[in-house]
C-alpha atoms as a PDB file:
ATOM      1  CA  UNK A   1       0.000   0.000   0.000  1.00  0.00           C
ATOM      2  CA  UNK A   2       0.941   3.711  -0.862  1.00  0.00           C
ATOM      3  CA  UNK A   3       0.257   6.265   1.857  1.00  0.00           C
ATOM      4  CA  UNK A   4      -0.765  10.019   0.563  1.00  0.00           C
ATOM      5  CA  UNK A   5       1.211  12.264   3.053  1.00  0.00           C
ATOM      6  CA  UNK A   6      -0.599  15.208   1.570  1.00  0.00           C
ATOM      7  CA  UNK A   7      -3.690  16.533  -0.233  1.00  0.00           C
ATOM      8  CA  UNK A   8      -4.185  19.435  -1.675  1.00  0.00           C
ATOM      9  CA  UNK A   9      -7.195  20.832  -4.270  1.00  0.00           C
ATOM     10  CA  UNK A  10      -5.725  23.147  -6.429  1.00  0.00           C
ATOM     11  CA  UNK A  11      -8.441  23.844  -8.378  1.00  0.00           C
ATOM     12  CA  UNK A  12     -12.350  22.361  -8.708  1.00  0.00           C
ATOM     13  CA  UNK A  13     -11.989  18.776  -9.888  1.00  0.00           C
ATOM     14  CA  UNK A  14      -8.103  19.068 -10.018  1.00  0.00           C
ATOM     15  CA  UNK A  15      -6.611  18.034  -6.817  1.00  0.00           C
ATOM     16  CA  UNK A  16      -2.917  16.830  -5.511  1.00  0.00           C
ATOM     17  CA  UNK A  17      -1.492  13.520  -3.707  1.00  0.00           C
ATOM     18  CA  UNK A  18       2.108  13.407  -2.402  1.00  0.00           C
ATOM     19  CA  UNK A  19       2.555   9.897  -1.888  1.00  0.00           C
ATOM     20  CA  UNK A  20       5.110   7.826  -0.736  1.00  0.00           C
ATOM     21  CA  UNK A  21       6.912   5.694  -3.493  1.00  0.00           C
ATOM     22  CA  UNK A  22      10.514   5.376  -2.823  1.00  0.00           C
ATOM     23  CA  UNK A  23      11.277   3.229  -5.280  1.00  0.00           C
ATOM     24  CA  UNK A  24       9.546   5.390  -8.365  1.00  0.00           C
ATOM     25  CA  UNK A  25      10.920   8.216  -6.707  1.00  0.00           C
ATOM     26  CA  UNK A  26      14.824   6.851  -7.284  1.00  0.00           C
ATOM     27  CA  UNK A  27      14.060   6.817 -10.554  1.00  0.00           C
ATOM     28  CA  UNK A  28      11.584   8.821 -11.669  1.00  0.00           C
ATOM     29  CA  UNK A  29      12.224  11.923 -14.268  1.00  0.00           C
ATOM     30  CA  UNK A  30      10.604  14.442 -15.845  1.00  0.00           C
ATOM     31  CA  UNK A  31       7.541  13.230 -18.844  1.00  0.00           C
ATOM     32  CA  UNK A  32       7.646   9.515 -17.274  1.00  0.00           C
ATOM     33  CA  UNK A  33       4.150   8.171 -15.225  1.00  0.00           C
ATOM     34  CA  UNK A  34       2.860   6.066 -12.776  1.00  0.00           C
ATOM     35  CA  UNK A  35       0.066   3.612 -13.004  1.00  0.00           C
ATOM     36  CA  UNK A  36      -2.235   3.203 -10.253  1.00  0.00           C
ATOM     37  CA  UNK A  37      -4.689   0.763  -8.889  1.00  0.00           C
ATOM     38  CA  UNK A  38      -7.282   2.363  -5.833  1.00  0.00           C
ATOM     39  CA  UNK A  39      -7.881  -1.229  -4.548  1.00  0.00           C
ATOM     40  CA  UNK A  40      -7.923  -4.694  -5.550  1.00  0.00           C
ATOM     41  CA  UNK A  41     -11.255  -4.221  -7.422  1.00  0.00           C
ATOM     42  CA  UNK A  42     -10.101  -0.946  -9.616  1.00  0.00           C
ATOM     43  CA  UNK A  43      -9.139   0.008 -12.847  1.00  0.00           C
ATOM     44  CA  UNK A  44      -6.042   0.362 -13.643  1.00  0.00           C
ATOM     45  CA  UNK A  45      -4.889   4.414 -14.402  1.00  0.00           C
ATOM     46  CA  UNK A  46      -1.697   5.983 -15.788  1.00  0.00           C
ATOM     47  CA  UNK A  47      -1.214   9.577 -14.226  1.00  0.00           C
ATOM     48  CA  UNK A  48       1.788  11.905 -15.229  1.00  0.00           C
ATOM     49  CA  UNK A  49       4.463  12.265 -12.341  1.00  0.00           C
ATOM     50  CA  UNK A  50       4.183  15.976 -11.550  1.00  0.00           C
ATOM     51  CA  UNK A  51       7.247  15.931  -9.145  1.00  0.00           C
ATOM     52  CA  UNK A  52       9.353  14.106  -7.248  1.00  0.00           C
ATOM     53  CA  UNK A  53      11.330  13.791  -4.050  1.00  0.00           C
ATOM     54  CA  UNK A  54      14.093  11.123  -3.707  1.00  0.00           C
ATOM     55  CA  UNK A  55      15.162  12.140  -0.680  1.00  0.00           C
ATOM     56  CA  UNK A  56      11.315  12.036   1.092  1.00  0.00           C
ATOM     57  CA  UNK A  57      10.883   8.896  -1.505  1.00  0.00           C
ATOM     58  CA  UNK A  58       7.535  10.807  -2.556  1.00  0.00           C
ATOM     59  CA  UNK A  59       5.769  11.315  -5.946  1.00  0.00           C
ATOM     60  CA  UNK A  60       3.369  14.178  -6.538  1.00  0.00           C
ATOM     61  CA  UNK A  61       0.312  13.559  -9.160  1.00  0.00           C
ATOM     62  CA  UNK A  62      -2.129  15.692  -9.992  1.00  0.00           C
ATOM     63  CA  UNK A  63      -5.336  14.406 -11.202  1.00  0.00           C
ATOM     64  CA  UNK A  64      -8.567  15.923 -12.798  1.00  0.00           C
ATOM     65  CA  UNK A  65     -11.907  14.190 -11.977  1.00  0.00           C
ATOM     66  CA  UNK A  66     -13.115  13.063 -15.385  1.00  0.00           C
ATOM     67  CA  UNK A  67     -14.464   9.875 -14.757  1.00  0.00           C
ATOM     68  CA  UNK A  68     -15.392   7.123 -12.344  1.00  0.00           C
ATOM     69  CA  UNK A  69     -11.984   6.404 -11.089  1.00  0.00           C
ATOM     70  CA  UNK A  70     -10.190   9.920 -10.843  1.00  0.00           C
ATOM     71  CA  UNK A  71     -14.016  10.445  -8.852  1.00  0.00           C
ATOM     72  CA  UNK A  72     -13.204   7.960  -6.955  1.00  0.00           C
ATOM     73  CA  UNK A  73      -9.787   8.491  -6.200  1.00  0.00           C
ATOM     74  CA  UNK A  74     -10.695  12.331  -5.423  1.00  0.00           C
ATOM     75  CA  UNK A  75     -13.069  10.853  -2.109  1.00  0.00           C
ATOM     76  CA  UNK A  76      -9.138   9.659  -0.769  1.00  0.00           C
ATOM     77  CA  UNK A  77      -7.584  12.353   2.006  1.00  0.00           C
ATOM     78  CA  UNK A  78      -4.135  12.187   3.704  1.00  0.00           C
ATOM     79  CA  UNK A  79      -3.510   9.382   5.620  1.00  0.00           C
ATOM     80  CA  UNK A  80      -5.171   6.990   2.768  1.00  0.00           C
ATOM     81  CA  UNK A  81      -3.219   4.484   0.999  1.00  0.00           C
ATOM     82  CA  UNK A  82      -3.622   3.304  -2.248  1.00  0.00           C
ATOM     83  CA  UNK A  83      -2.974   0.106  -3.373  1.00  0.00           C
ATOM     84  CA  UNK A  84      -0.802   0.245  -6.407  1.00  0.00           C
ATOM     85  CA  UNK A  85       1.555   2.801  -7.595  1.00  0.00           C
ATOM     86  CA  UNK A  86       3.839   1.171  -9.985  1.00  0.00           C
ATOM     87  CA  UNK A  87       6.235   3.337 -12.407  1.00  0.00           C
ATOM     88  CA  UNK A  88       8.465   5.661 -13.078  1.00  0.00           C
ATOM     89  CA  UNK A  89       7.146   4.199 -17.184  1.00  0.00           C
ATOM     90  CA  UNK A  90       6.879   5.995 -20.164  1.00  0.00           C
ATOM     91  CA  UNK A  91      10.323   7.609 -21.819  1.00  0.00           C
ATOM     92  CA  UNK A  92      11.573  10.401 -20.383  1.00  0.00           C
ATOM     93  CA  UNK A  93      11.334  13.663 -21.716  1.00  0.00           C
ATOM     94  CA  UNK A  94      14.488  14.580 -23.674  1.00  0.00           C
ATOM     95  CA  UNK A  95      16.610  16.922 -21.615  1.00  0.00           C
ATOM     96  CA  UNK A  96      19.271  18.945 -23.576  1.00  0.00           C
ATOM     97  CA  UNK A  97      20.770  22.534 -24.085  1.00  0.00           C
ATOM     98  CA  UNK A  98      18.918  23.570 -26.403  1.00  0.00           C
ATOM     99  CA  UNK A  99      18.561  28.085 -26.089  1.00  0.00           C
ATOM    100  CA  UNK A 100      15.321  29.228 -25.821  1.00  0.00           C
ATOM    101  CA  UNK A 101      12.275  26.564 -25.054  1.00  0.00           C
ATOM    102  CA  UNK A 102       8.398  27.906 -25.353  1.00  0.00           C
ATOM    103  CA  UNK A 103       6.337  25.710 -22.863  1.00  0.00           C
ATOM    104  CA  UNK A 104       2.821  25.870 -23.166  1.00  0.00           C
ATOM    105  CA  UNK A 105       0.405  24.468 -20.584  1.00  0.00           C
ATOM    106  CA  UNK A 106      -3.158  24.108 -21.562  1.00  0.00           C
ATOM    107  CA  UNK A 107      -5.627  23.120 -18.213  1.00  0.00           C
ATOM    108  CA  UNK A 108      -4.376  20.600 -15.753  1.00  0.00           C
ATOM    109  CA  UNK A 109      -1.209  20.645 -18.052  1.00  0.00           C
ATOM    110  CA  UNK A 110       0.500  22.820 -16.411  1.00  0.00           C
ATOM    111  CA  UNK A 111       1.325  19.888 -13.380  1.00  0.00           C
ATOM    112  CA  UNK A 112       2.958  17.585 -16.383  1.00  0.00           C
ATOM    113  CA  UNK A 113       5.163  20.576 -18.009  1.00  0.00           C
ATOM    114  CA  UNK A 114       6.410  22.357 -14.836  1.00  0.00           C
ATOM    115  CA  UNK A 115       9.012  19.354 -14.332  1.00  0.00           C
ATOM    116  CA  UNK A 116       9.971  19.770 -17.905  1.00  0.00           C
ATOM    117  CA  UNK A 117      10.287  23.562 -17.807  1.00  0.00           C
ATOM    118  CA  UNK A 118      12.508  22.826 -14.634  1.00  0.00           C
ATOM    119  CA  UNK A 119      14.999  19.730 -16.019  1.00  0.00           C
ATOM    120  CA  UNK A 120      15.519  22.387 -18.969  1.00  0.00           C
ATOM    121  CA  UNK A 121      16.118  25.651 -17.223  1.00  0.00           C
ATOM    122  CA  UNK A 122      18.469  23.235 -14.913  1.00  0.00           C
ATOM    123  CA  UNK A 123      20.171  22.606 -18.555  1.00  0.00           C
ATOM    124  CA  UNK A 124      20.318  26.007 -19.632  1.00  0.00           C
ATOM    125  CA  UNK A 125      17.450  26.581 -21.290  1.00  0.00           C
ATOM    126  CA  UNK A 126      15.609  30.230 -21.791  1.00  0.00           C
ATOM    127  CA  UNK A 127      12.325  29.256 -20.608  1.00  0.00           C
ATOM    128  CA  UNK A 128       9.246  30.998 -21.954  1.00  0.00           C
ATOM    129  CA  UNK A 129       6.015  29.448 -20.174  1.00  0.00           C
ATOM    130  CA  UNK A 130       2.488  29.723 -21.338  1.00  0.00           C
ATOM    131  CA  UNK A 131      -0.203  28.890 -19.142  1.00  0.00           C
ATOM    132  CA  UNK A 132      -3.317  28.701 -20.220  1.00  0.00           C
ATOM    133  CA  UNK A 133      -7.200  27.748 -18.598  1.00  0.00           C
ATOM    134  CA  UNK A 134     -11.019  28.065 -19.321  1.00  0.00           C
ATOM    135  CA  UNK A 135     -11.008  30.792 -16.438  1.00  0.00           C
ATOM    136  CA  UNK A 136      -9.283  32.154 -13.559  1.00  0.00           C
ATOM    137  CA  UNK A 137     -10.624  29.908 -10.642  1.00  0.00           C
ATOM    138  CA  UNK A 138      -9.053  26.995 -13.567  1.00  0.00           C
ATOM    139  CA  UNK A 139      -5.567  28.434 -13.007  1.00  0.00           C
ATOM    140  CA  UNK A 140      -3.145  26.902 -10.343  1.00  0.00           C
ATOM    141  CA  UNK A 141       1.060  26.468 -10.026  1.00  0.00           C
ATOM    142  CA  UNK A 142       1.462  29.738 -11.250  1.00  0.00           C
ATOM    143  CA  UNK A 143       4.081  30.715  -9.005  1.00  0.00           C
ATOM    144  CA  UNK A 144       5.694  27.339  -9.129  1.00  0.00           C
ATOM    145  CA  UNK A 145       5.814  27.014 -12.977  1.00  0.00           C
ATOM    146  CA  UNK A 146       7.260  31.121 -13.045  1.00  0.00           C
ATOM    147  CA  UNK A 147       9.822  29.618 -10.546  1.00  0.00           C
ATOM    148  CA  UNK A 148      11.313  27.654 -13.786  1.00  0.00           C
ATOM    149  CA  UNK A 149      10.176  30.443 -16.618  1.00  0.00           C
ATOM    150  CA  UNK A 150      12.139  33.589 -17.649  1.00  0.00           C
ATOM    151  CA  UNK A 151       8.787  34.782 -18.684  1.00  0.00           C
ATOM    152  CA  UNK A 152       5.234  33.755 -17.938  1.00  0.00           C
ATOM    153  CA  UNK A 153       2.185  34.446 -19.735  1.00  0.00           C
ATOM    154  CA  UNK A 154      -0.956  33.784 -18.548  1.00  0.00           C
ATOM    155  CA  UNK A 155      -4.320  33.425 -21.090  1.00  0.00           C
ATOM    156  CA  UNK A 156      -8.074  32.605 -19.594  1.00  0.00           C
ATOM    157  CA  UNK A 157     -10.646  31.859 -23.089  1.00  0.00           C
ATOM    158  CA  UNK A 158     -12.866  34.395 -20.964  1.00  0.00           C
ATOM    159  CA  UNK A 159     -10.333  36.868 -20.058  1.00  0.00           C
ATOM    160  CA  UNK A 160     -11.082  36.508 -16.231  1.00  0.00           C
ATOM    161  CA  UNK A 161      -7.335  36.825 -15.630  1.00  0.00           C
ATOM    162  CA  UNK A 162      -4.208  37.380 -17.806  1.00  0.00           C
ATOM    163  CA  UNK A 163      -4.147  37.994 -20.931  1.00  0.00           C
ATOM    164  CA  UNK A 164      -8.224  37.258 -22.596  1.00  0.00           C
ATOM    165  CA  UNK A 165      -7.654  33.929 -25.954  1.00  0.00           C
ATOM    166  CA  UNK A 166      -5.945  30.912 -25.973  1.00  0.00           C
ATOM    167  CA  UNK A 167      -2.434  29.769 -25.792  1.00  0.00           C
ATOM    168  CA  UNK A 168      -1.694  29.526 -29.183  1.00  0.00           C
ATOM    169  CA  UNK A 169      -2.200  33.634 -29.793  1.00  0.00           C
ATOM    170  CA  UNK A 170       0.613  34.479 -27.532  1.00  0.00           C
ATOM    171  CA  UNK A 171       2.575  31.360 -28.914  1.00  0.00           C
ATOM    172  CA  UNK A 172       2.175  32.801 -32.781  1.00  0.00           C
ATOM    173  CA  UNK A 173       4.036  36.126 -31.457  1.00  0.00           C
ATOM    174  CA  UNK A 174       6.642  34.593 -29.812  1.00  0.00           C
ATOM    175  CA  UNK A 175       7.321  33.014 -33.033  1.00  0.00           C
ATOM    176  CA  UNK A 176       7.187  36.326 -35.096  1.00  0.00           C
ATOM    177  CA  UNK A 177       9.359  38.093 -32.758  1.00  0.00           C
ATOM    178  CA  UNK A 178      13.089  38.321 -33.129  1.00  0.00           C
ATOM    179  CA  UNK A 179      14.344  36.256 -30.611  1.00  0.00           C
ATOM    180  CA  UNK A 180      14.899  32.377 -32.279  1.00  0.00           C
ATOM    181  CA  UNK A 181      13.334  30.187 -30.458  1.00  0.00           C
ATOM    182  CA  UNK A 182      14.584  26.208 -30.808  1.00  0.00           C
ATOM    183  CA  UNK A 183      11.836  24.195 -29.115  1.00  0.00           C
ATOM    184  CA  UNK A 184       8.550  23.946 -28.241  1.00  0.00           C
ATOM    185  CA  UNK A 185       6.770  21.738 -25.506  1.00  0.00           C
ATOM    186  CA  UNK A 186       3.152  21.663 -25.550  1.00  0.00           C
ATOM    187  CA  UNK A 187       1.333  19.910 -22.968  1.00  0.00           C
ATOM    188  CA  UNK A 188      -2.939  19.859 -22.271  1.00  0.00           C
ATOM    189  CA  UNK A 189      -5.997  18.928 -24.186  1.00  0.00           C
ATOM    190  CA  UNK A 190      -5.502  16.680 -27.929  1.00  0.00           C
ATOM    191  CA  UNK A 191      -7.023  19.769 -29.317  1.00  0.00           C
ATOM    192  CA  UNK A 192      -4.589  22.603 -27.812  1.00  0.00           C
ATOM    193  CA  UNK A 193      -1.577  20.313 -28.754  1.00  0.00           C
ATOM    194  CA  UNK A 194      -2.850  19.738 -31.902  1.00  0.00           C
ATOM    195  CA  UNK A 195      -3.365  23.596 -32.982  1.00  0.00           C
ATOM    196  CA  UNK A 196      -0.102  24.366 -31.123  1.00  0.00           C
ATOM    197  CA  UNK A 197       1.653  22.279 -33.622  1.00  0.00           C
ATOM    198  CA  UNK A 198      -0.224  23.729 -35.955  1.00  0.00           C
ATOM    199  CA  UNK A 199       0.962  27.000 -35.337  1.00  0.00           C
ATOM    200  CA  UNK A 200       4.606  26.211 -34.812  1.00  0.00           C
ATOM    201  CA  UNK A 201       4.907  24.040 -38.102  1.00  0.00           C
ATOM    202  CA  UNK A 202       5.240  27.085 -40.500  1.00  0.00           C
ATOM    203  CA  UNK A 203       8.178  28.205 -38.346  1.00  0.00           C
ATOM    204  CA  UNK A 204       9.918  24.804 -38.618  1.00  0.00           C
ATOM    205  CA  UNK A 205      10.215  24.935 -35.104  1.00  0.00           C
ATOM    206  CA  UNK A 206      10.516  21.664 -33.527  1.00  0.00           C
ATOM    207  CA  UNK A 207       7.419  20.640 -31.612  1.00  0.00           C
ATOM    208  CA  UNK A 208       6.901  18.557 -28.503  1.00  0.00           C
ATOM    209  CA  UNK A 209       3.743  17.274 -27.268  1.00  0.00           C
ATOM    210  CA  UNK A 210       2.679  14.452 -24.558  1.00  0.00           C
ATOM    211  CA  UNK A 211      -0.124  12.009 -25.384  1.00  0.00           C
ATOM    212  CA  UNK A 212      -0.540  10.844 -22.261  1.00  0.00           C
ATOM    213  CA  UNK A 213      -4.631  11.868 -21.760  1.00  0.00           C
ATOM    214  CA  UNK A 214      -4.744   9.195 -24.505  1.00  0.00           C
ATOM    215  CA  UNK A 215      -3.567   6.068 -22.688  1.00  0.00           C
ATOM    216  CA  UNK A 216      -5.904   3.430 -20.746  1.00  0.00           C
ATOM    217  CA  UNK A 217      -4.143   1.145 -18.756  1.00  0.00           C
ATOM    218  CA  UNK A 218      -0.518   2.126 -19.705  1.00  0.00           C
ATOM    219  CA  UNK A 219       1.400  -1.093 -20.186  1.00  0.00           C
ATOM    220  CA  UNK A 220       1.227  -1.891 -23.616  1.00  0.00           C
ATOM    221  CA  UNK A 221      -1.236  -4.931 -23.169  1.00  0.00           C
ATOM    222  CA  UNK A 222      -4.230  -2.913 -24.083  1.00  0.00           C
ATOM    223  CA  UNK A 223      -3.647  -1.260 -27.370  1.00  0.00           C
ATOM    224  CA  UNK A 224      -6.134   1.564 -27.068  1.00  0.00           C
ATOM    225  CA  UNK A 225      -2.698   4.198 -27.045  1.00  0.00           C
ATOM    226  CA  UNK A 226      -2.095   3.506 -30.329  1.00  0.00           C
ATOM    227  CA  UNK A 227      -1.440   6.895 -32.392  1.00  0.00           C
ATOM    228  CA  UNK A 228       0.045   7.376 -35.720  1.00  0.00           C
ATOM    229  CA  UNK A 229       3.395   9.122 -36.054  1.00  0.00           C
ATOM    230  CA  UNK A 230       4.595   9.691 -39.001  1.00  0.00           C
ATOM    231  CA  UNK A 231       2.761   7.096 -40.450  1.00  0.00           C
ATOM    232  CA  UNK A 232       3.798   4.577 -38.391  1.00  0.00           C
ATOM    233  CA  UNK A 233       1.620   2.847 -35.462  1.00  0.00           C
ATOM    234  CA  UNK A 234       3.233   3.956 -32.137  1.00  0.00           C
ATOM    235  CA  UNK A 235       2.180   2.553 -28.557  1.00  0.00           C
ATOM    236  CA  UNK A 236       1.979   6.199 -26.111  1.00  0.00           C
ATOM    237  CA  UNK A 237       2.672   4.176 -22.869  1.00  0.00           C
ATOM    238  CA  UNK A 238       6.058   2.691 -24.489  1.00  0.00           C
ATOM    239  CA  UNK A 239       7.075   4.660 -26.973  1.00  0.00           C
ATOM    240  CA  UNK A 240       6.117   7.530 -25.886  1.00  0.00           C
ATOM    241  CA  UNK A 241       4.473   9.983 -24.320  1.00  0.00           C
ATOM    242  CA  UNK A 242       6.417  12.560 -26.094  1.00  0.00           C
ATOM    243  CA  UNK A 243       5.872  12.819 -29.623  1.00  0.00           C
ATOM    244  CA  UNK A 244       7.017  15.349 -32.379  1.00  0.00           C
ATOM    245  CA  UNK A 245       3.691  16.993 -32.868  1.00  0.00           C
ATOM    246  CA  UNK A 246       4.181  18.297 -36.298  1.00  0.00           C
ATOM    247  CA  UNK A 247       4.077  13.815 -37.067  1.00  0.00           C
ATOM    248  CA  UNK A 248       1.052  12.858 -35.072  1.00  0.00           C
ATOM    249  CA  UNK A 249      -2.479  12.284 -37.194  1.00  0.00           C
ATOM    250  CA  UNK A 250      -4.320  14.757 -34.770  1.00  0.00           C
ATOM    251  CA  UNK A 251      -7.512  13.628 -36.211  1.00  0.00           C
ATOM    252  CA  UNK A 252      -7.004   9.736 -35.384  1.00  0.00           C
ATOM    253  CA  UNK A 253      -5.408  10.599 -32.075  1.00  0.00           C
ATOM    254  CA  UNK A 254      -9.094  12.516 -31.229  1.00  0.00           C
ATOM    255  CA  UNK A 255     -11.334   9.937 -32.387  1.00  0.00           C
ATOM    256  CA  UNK A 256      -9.744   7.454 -30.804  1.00  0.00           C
ATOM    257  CA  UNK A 257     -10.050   9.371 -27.786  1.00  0.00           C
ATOM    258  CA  UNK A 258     -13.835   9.614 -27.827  1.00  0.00           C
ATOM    259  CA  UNK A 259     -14.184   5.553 -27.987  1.00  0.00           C
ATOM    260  CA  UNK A 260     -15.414   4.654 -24.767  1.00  0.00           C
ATOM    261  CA  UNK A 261     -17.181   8.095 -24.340  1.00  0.00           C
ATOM    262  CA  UNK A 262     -20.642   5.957 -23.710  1.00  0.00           C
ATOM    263  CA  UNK A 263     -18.743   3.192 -21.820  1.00  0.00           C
ATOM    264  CA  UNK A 264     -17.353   5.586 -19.373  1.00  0.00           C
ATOM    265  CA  UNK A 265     -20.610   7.233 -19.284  1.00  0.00           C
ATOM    266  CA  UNK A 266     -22.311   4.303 -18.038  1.00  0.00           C
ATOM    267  CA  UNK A 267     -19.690   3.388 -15.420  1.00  0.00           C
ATOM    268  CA  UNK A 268     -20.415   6.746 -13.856  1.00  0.00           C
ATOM    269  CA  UNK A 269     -23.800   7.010 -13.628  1.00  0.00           C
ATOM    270  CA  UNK A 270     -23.819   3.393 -12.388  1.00  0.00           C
ATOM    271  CA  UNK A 271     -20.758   4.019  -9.242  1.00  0.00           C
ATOM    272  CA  UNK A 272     -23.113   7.421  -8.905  1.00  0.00           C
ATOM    273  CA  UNK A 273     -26.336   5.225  -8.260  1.00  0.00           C
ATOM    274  CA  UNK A 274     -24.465   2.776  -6.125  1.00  0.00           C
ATOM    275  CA  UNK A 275     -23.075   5.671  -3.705  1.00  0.00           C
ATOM    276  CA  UNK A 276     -26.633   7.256  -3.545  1.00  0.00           C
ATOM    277  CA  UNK A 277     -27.584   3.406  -2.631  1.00  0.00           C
ATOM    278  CA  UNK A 278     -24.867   3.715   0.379  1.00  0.00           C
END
């Protein structure tokens, strides 16, 4: 069993477990997950490390309720335990000098990139964050991610806070500016990765994205992560998450992603019916 040493909601639906893991933590690096089981009886669910501590032997997710499980797993407090954490899996986000990185955060994103914006500042990188939400009460780790950024912008779609659009506006400047910039890491929703790719590909500008809202169970046995890169079938939970976005068939990757829409549908209403029962 897992203990979570700490709980925190960072925003509605979105909440934070510290949890102790030793072993993922001795390993664990930035873009890599976990998979977890609740109990004996769950699904099992790949989550994004947010952080890590080797020392403490703790992992930080952050998870959005979406679904019966992450609903599930959102009724757990500090001083829970849950009953399989297994990881660090996925590859690791590659870490290099590279000049001037643009990381854009779309949602809940923001907990996946802010240990990439930090392994590549700690490289040294020129950060330039984007973080970007539905609305203000949507934004959280503002401070942290600007702890790893040389500049931050901030974008709500209804222009409750920062700067009023979407990511990709402020992203398209950046680009148009004078300054080169030699990377891109996009991280949030299939469709905010997809048109920031978009927008970087007429630059030629080298575009990273992680597919990881894609996976199911995240060991390779299912199948359901397949994606097309550059024509070729690739697995997200073992070849990936990160992808060169400018190679991945956007379109696929979002059917696929609405599936099990009705399935997962069901399973909610029928938990919801069974804890009205209790």
């Amino acid at each position: 069993m897992y203990k979570i040493l700490l709980r925190e909601d960072l925003a509605p639906k979105v909440h934070l477990f510290k949890v102790t893991a030793p072993a993922v933590a001795r390993k664990a690096q930035a873009g890599q997950f976990v998979v977890i089981r609740i109990d004996e009886r769950g699904e099992r669910i790949p989550l994004t490390i947010a952080d890590w501590d080797r020392d403490e032997g703790t992992i930080t997710i952050v998870f959005m309720e979406v679904g019966t499980t992450t609903a599930r797993l959102a009724l757990l407090k500090a001083g829970d335990a849950i009953a399989d954490f297994v990881g660090p899996l996925g590859v690791p986000t590659h870490v290099e000098k590279f000049g001037t990185v643009v990381c854009a955060a779309g949602g809940v994103g923001v907990a996946l990139i802010a240990p990439v914006a930090r392994e590549l500042k700690n490289a040294g990188n020129k950060i330039i964050s984007i973080l970007g939400a539905r609305s203000k009460d949507l934004i959280f780790w503002e401070d942290h991610l600007r702890g790893f950024s040389d500049q931050l912008i901030v974008t709500t779609d209804d222009g409750s806070y920062g700067r009023k659009g979407v990511v990709t506006e402020p992203l398209k400047e950046i680009l148009e500016g004078g300054d080169k910039i030699d990377r891109v890491v996009a991280i949030g929703p299939g469709i905010m990765m997809k048109f920031c790719a978009k927008t970087t590909q007429p630059f030629g500008v080298k575009t990273i994205v992680s597919l990881n809202s894609i996976m199911v169970d995240g060991t390779g046995m299912c199948g359901c992560c397949r994606v097309e890169v550059d024509g070729t079938t690739k697995f997200v939970c073992v070849d990936g998450p990160d992808f060169d976005g400018h190679q991945v068939d956007w379109d696929l990757l979002l059917a696929r992603q609405r599936i099990y829409l009705d399935e997962e549908k069901r399973s909610f209403e029928k938990w919801q019916c069974q804890c009205g029962a209790h």
